[in-house]
N, C-alpha and C. Protein backbone atom coordinates (compact mmCIF):
# COMPACT_ATOMS: atom_id res chain seq x y z
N UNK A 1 106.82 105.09 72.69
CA UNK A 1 107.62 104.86 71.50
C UNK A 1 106.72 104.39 70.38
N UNK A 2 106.91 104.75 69.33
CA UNK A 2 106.05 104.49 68.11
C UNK A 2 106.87 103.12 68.15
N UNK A 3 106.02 102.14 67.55
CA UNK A 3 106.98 100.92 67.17
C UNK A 3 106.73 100.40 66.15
N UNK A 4 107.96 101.07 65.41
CA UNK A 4 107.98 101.04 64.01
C UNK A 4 108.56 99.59 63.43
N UNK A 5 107.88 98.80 62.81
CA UNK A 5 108.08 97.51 62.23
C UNK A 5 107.92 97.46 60.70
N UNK A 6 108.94 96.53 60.34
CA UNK A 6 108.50 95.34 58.89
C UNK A 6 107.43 94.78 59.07
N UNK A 7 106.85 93.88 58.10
CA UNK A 7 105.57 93.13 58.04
C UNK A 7 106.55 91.68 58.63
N UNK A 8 107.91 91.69 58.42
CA UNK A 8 108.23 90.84 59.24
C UNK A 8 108.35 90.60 60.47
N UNK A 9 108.14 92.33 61.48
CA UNK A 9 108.43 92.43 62.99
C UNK A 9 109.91 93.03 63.02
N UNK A 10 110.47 93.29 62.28
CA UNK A 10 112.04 93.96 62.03
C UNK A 10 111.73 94.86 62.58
N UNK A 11 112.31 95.42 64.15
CA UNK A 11 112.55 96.99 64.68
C UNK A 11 113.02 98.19 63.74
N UNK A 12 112.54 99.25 63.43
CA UNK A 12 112.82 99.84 62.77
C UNK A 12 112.87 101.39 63.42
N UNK A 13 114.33 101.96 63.61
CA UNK A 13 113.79 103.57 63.90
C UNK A 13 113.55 104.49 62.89
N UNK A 14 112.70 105.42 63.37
CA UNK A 14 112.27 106.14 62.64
C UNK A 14 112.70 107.85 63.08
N UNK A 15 113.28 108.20 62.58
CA UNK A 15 114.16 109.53 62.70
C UNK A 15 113.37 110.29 62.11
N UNK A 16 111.90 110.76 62.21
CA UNK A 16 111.01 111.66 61.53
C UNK A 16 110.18 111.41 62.62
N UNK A 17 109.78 110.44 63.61
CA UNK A 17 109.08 110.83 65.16
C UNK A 17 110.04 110.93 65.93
N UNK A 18 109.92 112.36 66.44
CA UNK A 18 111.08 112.98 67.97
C UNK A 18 110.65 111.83 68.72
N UNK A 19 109.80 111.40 69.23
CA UNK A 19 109.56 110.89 70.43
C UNK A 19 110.38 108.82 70.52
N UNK A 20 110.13 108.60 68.97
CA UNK A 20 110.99 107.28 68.81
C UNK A 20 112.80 107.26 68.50
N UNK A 21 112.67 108.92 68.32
CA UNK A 21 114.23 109.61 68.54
C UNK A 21 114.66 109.53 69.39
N UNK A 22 114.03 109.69 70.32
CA UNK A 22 114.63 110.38 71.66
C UNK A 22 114.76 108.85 72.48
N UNK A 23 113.47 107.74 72.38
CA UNK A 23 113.38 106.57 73.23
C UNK A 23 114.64 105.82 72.66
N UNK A 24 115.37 105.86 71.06
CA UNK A 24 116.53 104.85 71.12
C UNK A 24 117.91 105.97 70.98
N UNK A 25 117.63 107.33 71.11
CA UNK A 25 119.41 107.80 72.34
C UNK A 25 119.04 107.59 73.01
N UNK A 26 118.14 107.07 74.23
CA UNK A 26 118.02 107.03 75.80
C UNK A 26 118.63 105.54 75.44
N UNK A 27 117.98 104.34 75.08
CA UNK A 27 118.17 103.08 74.88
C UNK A 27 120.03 103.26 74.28
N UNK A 28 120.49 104.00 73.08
CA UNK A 28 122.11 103.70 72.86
C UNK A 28 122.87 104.46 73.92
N UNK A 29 122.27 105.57 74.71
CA UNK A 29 123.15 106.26 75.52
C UNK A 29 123.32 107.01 74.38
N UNK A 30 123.24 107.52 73.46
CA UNK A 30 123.79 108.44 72.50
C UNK A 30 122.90 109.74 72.10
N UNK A 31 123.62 110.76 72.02
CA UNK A 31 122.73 111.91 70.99
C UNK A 31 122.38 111.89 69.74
N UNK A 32 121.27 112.82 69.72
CA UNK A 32 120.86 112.97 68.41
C UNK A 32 121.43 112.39 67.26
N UNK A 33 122.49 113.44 66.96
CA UNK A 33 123.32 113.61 66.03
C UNK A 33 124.15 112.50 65.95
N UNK A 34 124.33 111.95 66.56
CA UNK A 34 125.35 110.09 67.29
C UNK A 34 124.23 109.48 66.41
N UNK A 35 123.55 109.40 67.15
CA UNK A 35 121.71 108.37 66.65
C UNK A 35 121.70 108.47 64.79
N UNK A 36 121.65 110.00 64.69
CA UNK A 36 121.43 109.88 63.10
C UNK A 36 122.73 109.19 62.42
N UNK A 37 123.68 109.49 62.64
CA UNK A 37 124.86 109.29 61.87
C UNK A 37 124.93 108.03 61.89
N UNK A 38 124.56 106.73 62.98
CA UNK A 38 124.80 105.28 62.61
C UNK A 38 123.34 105.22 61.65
N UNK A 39 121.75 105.51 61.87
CA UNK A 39 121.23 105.56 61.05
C UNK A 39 121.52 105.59 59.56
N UNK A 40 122.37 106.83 59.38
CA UNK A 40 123.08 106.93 58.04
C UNK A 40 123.64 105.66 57.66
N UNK A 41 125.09 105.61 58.36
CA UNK A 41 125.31 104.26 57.80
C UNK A 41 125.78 102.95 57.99
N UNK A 42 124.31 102.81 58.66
CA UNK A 42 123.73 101.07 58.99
C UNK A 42 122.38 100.97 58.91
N UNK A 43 121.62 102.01 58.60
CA UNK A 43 120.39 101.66 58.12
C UNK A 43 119.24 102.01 59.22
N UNK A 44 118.21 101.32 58.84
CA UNK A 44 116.99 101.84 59.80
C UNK A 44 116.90 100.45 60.75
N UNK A 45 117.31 99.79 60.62
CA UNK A 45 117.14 98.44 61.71
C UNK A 45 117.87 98.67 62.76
N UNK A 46 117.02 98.20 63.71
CA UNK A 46 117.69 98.57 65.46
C UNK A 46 118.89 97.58 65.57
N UNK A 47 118.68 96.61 64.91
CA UNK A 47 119.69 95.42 65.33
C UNK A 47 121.21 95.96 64.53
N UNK A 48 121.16 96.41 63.65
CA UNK A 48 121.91 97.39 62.29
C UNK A 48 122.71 98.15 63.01
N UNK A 49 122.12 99.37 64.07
CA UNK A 49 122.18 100.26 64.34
C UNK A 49 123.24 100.03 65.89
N UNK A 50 122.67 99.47 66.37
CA UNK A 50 123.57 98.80 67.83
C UNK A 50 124.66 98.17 67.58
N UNK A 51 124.73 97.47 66.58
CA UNK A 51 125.75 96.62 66.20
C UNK A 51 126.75 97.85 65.44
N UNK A 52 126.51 98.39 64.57
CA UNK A 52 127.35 99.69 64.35
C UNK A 52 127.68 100.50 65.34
N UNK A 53 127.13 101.13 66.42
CA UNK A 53 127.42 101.57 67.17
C UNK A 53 128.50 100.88 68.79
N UNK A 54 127.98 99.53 68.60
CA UNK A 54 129.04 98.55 69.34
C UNK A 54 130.33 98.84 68.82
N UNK A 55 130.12 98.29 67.59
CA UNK A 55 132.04 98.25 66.66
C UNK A 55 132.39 99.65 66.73
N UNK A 56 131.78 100.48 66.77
CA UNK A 56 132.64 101.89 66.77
C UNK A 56 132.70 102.81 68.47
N UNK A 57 132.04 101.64 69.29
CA UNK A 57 132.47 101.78 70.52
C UNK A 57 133.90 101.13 70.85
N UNK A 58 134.00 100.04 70.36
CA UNK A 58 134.78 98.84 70.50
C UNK A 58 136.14 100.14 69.81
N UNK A 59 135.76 100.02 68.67
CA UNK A 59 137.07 100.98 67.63
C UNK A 59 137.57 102.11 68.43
N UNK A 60 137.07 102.79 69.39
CA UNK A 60 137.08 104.25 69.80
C UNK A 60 138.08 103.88 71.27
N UNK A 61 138.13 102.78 71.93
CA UNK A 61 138.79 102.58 72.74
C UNK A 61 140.43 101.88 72.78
């Protein structure tokens, strides 16, 4: 996994390396296209990104 950081240490994905693509759908359980779309909108932070994807797990049930 590339490990893409802030100068603060903020996890950051990066949706332009396949290979740090592919390591956080394995890590959300999600596809691609799943992966980009919370990217869209919650941002590039992993913590951002899980947490959006929680609530719209949470919402979906």
């Amino acid at each position: 996994m590339n490990n893409t950081q802030t100068a603060d240490g903020t996890r950051l994905i990066d949706l332009t390396n396949q290979t740090d693509t592919q390591f956080w759908c394995r890590v959300f359980d999600v596809g691609m296209d799943e992966l980009r779309r919370a990217v869209h909108h919650a941002g590039h932070k992993v913590e951002d990104v899980e947490r959006y994807l929680r609530e719209k797990q949470g919402k979906a049930q």
